[in-house]
Structures are given as C-alpha cells and as structure tokens.
PDB file of N, CA and C in Angstrom:
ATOM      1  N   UNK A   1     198.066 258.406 226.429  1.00  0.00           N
ATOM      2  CA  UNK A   1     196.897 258.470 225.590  1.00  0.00           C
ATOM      3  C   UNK A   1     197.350 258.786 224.161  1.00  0.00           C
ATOM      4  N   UNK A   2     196.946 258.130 223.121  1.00  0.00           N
ATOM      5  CA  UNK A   2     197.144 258.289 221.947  1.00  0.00           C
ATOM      6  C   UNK A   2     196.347 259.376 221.155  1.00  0.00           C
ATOM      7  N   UNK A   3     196.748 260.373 220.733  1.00  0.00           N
ATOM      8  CA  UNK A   3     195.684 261.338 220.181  1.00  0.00           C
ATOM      9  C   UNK A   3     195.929 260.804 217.981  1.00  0.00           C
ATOM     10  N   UNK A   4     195.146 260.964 217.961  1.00  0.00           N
ATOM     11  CA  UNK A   4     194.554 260.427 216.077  1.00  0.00           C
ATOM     12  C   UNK A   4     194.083 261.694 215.966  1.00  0.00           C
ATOM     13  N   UNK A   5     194.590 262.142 214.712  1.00  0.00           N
ATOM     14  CA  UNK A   5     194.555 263.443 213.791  1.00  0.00           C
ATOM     15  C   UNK A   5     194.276 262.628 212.725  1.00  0.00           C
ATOM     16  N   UNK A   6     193.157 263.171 212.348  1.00  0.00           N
ATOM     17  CA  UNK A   6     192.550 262.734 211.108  1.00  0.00           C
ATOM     18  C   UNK A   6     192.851 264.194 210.118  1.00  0.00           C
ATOM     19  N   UNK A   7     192.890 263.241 208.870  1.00  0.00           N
ATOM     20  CA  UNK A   7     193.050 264.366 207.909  1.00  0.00           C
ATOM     21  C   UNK A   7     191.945 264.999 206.905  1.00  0.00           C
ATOM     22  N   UNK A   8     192.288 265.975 206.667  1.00  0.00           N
ATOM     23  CA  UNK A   8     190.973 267.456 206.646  1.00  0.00           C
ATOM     24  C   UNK A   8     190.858 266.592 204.765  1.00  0.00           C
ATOM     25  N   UNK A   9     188.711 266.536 205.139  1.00  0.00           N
ATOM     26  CA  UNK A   9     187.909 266.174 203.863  1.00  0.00           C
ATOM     27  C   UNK A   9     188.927 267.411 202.715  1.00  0.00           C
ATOM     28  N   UNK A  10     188.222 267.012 201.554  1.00  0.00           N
ATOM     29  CA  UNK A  10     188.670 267.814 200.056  1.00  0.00           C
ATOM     30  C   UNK A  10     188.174 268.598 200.440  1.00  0.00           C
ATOM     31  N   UNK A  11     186.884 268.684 200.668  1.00  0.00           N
ATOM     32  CA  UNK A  11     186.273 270.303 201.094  1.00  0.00           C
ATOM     33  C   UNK A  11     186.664 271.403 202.246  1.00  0.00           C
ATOM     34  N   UNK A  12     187.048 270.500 203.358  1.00  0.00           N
ATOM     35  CA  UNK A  12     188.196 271.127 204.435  1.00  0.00           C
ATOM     36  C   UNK A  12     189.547 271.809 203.734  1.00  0.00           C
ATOM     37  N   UNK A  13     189.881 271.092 202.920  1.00  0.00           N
ATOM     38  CA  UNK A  13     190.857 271.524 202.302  1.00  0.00           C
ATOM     39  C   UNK A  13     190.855 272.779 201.421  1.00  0.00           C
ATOM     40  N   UNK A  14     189.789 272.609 200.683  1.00  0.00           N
ATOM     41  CA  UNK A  14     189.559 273.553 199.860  1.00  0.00           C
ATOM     42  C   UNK A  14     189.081 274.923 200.169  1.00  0.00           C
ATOM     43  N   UNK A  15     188.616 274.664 201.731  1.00  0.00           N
ATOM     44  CA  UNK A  15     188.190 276.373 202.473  1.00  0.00           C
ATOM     45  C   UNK A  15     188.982 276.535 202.805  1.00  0.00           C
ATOM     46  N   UNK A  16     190.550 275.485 203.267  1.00  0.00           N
ATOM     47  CA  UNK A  16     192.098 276.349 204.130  1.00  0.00           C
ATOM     48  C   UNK A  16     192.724 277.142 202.738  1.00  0.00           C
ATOM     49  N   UNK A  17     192.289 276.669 201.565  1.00  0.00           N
ATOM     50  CA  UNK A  17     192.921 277.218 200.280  1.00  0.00           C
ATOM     51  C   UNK A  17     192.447 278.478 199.951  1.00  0.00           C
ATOM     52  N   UNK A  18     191.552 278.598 200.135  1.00  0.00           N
ATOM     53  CA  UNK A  18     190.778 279.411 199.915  1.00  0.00           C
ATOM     54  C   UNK A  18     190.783 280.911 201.112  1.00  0.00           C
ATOM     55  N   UNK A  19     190.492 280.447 202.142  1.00  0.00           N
ATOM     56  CA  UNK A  19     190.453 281.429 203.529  1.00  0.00           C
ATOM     57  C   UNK A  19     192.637 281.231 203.132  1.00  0.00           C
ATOM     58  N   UNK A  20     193.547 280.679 202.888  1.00  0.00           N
ATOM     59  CA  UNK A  20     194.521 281.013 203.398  1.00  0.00           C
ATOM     60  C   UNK A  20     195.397 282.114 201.909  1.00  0.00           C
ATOM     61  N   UNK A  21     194.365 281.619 200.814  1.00  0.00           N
ATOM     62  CA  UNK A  21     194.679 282.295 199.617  1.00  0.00           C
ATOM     63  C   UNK A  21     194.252 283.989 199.764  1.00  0.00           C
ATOM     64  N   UNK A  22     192.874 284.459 200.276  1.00  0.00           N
ATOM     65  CA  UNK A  22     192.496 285.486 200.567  1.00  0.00           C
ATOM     66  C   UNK A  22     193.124 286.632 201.662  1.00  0.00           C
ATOM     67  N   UNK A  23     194.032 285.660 202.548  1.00  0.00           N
ATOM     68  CA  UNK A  23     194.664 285.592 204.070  1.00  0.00           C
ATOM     69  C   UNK A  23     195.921 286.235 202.963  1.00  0.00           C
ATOM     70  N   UNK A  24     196.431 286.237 202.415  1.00  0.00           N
ATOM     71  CA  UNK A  24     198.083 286.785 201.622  1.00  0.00           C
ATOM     72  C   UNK A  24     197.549 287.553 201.018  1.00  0.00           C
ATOM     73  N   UNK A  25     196.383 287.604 200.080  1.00  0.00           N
ATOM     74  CA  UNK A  25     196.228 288.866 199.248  1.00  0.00           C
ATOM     75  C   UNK A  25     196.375 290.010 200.282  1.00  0.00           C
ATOM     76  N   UNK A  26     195.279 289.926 201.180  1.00  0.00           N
ATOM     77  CA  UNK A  26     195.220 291.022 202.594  1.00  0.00           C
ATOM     78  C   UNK A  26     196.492 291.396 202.639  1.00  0.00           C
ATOM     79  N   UNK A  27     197.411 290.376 202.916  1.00  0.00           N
ATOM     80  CA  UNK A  27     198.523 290.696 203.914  1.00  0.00           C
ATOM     81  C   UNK A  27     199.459 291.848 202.984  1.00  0.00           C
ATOM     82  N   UNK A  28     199.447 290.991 201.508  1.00  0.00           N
ATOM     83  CA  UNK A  28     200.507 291.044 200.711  1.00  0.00           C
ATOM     84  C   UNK A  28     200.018 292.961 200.584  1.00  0.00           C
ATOM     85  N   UNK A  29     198.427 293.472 200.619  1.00  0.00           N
ATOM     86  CA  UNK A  29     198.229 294.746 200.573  1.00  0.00           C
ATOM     87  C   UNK A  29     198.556 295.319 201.711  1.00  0.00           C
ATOM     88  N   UNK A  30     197.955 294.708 203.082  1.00  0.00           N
ATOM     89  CA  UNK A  30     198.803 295.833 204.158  1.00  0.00           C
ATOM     90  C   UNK A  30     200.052 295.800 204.180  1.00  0.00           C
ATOM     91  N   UNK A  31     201.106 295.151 203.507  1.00  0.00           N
ATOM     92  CA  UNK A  31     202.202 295.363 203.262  1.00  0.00           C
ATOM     93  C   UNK A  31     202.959 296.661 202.441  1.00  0.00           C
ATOM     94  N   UNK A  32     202.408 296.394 201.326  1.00  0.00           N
ATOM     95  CA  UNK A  32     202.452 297.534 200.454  1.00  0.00           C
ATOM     96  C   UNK A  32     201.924 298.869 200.975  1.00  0.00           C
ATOM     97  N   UNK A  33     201.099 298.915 201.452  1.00  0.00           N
ATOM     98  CA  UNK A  33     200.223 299.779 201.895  1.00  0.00           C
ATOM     99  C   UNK A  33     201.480 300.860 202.979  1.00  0.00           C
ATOM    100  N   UNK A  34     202.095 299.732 203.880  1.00  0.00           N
ATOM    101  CA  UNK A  34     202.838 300.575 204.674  1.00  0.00           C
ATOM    102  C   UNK A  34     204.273 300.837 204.082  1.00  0.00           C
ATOM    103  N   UNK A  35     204.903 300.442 203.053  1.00  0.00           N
ATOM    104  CA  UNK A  35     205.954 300.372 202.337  1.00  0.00           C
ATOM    105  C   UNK A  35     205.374 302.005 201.850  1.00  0.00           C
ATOM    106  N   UNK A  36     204.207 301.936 201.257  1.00  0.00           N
ATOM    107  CA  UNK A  36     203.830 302.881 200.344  1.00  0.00           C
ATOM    108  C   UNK A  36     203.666 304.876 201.277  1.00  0.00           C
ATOM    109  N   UNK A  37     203.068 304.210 202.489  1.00  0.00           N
ATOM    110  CA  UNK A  37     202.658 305.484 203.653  1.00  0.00           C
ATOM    111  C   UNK A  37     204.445 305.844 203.892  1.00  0.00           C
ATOM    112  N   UNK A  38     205.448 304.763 203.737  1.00  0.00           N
ATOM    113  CA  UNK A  38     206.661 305.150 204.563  1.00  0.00           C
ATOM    114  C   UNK A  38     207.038 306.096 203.289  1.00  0.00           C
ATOM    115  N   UNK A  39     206.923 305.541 202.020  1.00  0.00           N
ATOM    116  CA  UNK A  39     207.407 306.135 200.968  1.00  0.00           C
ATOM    117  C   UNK A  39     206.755 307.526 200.688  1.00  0.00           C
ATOM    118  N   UNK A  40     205.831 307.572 200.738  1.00  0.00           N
ATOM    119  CA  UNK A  40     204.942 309.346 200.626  1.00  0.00           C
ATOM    120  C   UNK A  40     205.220 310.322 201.803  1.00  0.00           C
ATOM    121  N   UNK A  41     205.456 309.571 202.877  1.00  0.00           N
ATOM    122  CA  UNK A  41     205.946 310.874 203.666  1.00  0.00           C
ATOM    123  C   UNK A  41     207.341 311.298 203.382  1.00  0.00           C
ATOM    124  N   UNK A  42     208.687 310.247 202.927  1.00  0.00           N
ATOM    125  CA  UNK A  42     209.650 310.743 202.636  1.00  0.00           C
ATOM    126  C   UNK A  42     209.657 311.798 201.846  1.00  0.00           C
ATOM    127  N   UNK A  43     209.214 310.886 200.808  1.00  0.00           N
ATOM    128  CA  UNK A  43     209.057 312.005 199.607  1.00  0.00           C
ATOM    129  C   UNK A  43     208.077 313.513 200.046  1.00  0.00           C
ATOM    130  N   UNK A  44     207.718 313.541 200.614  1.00  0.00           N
ATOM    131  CA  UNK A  44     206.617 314.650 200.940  1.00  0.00           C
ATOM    132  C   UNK A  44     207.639 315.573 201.703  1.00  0.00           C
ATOM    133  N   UNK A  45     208.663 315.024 202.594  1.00  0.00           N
ATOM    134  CA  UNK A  45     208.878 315.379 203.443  1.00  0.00           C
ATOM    135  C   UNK A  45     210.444 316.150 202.100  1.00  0.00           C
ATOM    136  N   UNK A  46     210.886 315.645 201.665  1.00  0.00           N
ATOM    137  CA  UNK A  46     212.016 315.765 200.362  1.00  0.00           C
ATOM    138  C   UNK A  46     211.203 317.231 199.549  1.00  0.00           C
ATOM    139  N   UNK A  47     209.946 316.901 198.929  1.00  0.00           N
ATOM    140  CA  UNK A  47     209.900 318.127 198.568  1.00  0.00           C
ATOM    141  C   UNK A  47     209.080 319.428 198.693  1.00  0.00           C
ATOM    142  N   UNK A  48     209.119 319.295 200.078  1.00  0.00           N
ATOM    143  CA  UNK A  48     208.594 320.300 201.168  1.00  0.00           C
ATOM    144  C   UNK A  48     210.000 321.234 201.797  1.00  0.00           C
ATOM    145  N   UNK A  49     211.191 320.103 201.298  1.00  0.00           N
ATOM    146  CA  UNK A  49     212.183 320.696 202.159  1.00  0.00           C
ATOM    147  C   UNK A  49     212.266 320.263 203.458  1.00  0.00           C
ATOM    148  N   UNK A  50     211.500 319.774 204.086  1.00  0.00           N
ATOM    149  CA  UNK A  50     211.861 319.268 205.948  1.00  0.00           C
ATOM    150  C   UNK A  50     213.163 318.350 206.173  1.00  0.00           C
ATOM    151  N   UNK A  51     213.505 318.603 207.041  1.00  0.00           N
ATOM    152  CA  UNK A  51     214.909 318.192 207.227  1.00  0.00           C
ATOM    153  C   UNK A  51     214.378 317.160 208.537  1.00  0.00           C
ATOM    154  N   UNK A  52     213.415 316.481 208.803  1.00  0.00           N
ATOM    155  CA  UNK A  52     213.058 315.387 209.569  1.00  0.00           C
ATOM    156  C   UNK A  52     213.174 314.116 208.757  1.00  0.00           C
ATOM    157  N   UNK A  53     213.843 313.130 209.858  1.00  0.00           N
ATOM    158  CA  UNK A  53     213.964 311.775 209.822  1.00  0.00           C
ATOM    159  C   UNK A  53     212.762 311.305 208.988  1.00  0.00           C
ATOM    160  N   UNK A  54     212.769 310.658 207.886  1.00  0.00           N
ATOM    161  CA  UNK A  54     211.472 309.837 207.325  1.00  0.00           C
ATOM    162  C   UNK A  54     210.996 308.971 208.436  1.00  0.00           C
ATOM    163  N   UNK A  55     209.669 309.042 208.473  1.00  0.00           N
ATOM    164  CA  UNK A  55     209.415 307.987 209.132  1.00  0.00           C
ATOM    165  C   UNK A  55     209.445 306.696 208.733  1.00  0.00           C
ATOM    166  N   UNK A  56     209.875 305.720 209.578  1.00  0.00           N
ATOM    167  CA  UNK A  56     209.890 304.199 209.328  1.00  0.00           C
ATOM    168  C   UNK A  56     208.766 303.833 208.798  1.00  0.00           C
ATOM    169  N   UNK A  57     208.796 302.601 208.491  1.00  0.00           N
ATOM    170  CA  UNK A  57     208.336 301.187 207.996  1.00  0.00           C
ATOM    171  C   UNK A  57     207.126 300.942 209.458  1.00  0.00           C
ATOM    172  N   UNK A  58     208.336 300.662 210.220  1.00  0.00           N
ATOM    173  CA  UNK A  58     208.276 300.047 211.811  1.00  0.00           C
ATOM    174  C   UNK A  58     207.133 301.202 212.540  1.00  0.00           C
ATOM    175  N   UNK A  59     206.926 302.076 212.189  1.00  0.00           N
ATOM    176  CA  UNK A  59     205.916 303.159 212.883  1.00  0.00           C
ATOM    177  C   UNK A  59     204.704 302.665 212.136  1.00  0.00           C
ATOM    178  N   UNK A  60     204.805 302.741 210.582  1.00  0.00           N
ATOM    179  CA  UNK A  60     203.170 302.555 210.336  1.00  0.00           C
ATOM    180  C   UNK A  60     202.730 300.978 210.359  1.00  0.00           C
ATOM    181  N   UNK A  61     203.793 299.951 210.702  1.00  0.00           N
ATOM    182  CA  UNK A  61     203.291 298.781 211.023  1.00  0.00           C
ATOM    183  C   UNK A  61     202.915 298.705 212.735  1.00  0.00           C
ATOM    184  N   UNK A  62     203.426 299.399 213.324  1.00  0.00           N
ATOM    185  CA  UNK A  62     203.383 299.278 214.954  1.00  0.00           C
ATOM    186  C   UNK A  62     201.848 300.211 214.717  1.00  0.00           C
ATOM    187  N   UNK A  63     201.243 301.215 213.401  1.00  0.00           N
ATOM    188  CA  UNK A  63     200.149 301.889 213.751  1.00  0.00           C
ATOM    189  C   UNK A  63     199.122 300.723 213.704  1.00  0.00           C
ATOM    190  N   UNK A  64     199.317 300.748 212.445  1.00  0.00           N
ATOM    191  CA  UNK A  64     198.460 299.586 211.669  1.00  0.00           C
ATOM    192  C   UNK A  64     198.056 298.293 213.049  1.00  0.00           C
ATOM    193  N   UNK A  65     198.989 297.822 213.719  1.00  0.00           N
ATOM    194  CA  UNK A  65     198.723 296.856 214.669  1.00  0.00           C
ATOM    195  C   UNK A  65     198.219 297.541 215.653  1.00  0.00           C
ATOM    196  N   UNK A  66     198.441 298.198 216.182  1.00  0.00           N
ATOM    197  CA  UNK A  66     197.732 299.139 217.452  1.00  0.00           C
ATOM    198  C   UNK A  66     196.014 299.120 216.946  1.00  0.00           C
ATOM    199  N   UNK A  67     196.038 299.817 216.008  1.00  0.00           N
ATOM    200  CA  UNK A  67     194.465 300.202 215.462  1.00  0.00           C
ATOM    201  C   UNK A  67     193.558 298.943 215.080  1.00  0.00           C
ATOM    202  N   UNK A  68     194.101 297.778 214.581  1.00  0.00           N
ATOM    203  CA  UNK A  68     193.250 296.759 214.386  1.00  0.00           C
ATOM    204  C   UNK A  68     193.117 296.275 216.029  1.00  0.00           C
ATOM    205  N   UNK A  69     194.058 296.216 216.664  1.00  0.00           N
ATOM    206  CA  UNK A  69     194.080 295.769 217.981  1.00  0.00           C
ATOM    207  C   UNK A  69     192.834 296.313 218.862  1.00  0.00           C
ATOM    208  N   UNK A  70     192.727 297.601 218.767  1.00  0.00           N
ATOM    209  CA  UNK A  70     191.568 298.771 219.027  1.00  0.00           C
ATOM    210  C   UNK A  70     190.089 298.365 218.351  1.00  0.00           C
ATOM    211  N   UNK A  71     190.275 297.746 217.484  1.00  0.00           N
ATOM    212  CA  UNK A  71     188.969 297.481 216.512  1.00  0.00           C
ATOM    213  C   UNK A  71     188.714 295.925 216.836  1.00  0.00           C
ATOM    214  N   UNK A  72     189.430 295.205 217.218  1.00  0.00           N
ATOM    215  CA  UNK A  72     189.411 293.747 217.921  1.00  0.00           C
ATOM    216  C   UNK A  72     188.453 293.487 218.807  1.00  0.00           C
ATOM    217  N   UNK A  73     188.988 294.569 219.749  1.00  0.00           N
ATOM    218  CA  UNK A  73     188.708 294.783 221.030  1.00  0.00           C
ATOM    219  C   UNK A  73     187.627 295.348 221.599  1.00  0.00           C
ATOM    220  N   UNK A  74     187.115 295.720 220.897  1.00  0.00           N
ATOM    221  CA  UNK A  74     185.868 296.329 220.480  1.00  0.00           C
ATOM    222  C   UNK A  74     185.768 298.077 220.684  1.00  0.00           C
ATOM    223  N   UNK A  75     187.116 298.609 220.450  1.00  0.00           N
ATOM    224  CA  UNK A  75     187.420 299.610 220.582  1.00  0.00           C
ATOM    225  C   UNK A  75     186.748 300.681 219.571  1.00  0.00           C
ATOM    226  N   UNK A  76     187.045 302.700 219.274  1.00  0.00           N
ATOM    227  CA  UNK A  76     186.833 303.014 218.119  1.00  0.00           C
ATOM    228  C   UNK A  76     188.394 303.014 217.839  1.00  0.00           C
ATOM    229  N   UNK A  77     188.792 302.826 216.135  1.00  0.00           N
ATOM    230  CA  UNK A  77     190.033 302.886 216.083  1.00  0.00           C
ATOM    231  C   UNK A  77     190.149 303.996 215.322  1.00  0.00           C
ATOM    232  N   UNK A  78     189.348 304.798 215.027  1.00  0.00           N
ATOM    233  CA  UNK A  78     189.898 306.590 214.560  1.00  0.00           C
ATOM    234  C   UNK A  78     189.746 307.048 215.757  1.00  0.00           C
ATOM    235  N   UNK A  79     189.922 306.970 217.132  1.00  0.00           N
ATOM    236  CA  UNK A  79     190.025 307.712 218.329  1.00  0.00           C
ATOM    237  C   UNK A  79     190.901 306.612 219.109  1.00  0.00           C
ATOM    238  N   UNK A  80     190.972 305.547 219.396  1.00  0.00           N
ATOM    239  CA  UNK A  80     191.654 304.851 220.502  1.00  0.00           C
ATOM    240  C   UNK A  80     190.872 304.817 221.276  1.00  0.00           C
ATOM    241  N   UNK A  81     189.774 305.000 221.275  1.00  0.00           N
ATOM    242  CA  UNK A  81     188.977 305.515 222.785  1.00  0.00           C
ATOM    243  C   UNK A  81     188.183 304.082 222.797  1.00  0.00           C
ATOM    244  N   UNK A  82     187.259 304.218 223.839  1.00  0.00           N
ATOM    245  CA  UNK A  82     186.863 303.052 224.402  1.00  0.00           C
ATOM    246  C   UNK A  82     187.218 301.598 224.813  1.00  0.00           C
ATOM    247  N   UNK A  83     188.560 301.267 223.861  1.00  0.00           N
ATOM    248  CA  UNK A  83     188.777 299.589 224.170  1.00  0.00           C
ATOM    249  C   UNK A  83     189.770 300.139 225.371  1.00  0.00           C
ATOM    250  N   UNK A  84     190.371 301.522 225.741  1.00  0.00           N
ATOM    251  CA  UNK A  84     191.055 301.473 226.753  1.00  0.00           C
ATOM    252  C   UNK A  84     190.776 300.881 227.749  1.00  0.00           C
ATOM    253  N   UNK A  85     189.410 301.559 228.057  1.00  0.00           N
ATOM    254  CA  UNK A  85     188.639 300.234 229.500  1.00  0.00           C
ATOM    255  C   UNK A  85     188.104 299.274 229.583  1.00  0.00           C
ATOM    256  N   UNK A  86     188.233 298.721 227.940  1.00  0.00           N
ATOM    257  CA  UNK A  86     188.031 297.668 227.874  1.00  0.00           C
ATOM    258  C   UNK A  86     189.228 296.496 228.393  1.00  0.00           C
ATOM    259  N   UNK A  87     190.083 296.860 227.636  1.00  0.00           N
ATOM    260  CA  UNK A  87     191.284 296.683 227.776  1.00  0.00           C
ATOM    261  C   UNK A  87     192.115 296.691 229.408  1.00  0.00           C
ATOM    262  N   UNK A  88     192.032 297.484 230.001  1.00  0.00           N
ATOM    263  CA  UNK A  88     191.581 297.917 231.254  1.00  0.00           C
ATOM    264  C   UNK A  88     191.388 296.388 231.699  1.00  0.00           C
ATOM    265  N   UNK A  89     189.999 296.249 232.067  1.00  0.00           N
ATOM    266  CA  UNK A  89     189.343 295.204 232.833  1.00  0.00           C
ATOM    267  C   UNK A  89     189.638 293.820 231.985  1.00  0.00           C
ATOM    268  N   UNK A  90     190.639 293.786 230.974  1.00  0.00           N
ATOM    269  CA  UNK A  90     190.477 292.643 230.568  1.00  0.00           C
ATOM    270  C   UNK A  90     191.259 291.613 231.328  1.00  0.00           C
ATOM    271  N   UNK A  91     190.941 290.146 230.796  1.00  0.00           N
ATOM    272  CA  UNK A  91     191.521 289.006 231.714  1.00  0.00           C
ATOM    273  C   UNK A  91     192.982 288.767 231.390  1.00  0.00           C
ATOM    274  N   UNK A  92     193.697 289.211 230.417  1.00  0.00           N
ATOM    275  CA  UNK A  92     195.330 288.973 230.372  1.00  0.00           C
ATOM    276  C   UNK A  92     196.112 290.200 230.436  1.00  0.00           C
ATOM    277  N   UNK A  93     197.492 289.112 231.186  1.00  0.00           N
ATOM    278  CA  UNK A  93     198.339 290.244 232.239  1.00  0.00           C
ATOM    279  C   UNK A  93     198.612 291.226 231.322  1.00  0.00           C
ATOM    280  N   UNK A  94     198.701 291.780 229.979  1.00  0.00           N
ATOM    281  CA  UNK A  94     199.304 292.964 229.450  1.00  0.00           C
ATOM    282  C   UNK A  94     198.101 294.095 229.240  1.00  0.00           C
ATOM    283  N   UNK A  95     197.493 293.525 229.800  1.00  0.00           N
ATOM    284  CA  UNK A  95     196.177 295.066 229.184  1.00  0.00           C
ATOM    285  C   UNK A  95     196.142 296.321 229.617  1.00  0.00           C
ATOM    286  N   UNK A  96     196.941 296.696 231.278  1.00  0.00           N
ATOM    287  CA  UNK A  96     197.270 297.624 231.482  1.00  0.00           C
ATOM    288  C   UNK A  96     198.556 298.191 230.674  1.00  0.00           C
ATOM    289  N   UNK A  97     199.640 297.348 230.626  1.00  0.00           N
ATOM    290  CA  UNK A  97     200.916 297.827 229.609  1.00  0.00           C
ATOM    291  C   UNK A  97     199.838 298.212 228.150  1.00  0.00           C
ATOM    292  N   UNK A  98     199.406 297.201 227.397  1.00  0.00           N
ATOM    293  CA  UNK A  98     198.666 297.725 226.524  1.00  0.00           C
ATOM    294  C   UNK A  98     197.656 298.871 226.258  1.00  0.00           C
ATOM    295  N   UNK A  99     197.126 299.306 227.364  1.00  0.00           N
ATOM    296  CA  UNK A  99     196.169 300.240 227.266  1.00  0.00           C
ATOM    297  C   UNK A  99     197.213 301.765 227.731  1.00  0.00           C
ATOM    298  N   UNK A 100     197.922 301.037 228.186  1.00  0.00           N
ATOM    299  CA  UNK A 100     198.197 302.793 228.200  1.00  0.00           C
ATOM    300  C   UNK A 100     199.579 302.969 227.166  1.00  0.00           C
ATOM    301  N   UNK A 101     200.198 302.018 226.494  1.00  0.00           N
ATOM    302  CA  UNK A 101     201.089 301.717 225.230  1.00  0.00           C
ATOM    303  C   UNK A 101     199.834 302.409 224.082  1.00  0.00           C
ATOM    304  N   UNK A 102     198.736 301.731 224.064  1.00  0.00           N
ATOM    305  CA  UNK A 102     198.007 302.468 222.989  1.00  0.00           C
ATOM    306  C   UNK A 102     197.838 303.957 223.371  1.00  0.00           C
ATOM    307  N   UNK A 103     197.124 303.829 223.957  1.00  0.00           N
ATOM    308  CA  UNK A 103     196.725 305.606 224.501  1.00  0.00           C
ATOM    309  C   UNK A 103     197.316 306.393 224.650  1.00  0.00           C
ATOM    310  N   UNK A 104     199.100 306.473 224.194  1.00  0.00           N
ATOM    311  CA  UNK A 104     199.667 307.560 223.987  1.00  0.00           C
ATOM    312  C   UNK A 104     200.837 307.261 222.922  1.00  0.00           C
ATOM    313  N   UNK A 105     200.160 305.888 221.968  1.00  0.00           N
ATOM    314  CA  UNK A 105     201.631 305.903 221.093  1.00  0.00           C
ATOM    315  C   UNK A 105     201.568 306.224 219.415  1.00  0.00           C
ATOM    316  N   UNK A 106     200.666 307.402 219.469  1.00  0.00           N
ATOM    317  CA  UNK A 106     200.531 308.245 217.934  1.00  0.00           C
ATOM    318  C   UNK A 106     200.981 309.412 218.091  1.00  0.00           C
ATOM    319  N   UNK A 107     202.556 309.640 218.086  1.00  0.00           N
ATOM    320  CA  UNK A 107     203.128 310.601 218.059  1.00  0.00           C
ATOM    321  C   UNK A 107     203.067 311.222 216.342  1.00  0.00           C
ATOM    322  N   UNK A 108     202.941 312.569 216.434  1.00  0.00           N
ATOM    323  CA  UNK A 108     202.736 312.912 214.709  1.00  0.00           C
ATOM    324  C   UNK A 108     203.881 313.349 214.305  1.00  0.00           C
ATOM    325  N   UNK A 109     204.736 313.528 215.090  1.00  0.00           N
ATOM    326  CA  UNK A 109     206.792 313.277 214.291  1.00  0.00           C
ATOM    327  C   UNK A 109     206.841 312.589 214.894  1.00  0.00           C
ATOM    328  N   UNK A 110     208.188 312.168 214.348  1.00  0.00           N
ATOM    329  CA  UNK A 110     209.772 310.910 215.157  1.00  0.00           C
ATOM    330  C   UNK A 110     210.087 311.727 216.451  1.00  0.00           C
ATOM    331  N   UNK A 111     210.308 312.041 217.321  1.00  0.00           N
ATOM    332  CA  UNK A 111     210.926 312.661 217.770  1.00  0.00           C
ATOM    333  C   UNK A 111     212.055 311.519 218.562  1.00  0.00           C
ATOM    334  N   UNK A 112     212.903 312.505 219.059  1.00  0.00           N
ATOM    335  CA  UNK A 112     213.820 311.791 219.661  1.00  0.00           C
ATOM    336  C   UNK A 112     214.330 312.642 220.689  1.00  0.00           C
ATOM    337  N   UNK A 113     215.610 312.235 222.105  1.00  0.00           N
ATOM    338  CA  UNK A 113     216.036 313.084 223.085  1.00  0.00           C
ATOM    339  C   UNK A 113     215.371 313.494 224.011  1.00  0.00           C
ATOM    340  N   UNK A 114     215.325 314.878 224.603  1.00  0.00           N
ATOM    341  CA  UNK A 114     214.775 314.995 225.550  1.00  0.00           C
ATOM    342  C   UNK A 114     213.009 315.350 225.007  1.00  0.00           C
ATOM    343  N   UNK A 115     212.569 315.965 224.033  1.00  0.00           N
ATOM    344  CA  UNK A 115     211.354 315.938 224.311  1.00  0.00           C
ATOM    345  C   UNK A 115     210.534 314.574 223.657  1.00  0.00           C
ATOM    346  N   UNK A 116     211.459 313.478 222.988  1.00  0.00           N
ATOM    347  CA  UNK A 116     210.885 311.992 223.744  1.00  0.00           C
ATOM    348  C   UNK A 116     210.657 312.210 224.886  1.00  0.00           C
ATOM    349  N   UNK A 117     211.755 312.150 225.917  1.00  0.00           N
ATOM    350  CA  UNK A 117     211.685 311.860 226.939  1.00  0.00           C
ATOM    351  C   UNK A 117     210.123 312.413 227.435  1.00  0.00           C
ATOM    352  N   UNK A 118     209.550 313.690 227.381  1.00  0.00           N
ATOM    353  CA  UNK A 118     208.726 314.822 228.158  1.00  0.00           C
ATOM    354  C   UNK A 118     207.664 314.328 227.576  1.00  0.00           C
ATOM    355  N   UNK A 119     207.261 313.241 226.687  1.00  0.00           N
ATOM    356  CA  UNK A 119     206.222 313.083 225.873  1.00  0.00           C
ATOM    357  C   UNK A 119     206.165 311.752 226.549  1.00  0.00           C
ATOM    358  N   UNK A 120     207.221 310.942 226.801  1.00  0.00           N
ATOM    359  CA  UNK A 120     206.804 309.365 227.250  1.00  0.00           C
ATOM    360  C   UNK A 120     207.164 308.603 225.899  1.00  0.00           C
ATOM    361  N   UNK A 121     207.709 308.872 224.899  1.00  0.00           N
ATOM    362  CA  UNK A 121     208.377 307.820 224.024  1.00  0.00           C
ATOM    363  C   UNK A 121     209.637 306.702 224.131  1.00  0.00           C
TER     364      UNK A 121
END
C-alpha cells in the first residue's frame, strides 16, 4: 500500500512555527531554571560553610520531570499524592516502577552509602 503525505498548508506551517517557537522559549527557561536551582544551592551551600556535595543538574531535572509527570497524570504535584493510584491502575507496564520511583524520590540531601541504602536510594 502506498501511503501519500501531503504537505502541511502555509497556515499549518505557520502554527508548527509558532507552537514549536514557544516550545524552546519554555524549554530554553526550564533549562536555565535548573542550571540556576543547581547554582544557588552550591553557592548557598559555599557560604553557609556546608561541606555537602552540591547538588546536581541531574536531581533538579529528574525533579522537574517527576512533578510535571504528577501534574500530567492528573496528580497534585506539591504533594505527589494522588496520581500514585492513579498511576497504580494505569494501562502501561511501568506505573508500578513509576509510582513507587515517584513516591519516594525527593530526598532533601545527596546522600550516599549506607543510609542511601536505609532510605531506598
């Protein structure tokens, strides 16, 4: 069977320009945004004196995705709560890995070793 892709009117075009122009501003800010959270806790953490690991990059992007994920889902995402059972009963195979990956992965340090271990990190 031959499939024909027709190509998108000026005006088709002009909403992918548009929705994909608005689509980078977003991005280009939650970017910064977490560059910026990694950068204030260092520094916070520098002149407070704490002798803890800065937190990553990779933590407030793994937050940031968790919490929209929660708000997707029809979750609350200042609690985590509710899309768990949503999530739960949902129809694809990761929702149990996912629901309980969310529901315990806002640790408020890095930790590492054994009380990772005692926490489930």
């Amino acid at each position: 069977m031959t499939r024909i892709c027709t190509l998108p009117t000026p005006e088709q075009r002009q909403y992918m320009e548009i929705r994909e122009a608005a689509e980078r501003a977003m991005l280009d800010k939650v970017y910064k945004a977490i560059e910026d959270a990694a950068a204030q806790v260092a520094d916070k953490f520098r002149e407070d004196g704490l002798e803890f690991e800065p937190t990553s990059k990779d933590y407030f992007t793994f937050a940031t995705q968790q919490v929209l994920f929660v708000r997707l889902s029809g979750g609350d995402p200042d609690t985590l709560k509710a899309a768990i059972r949503k999530l739960e009963n949902a129809s694809f195979g990761t929702a149990g890995t996912l629901s309980t990956t969310i529901g315990r992965a806002r640790p408020t340090l890095s930790m590492t070793g054994q009380r990772a271990k005692q926490v489930g990190l």
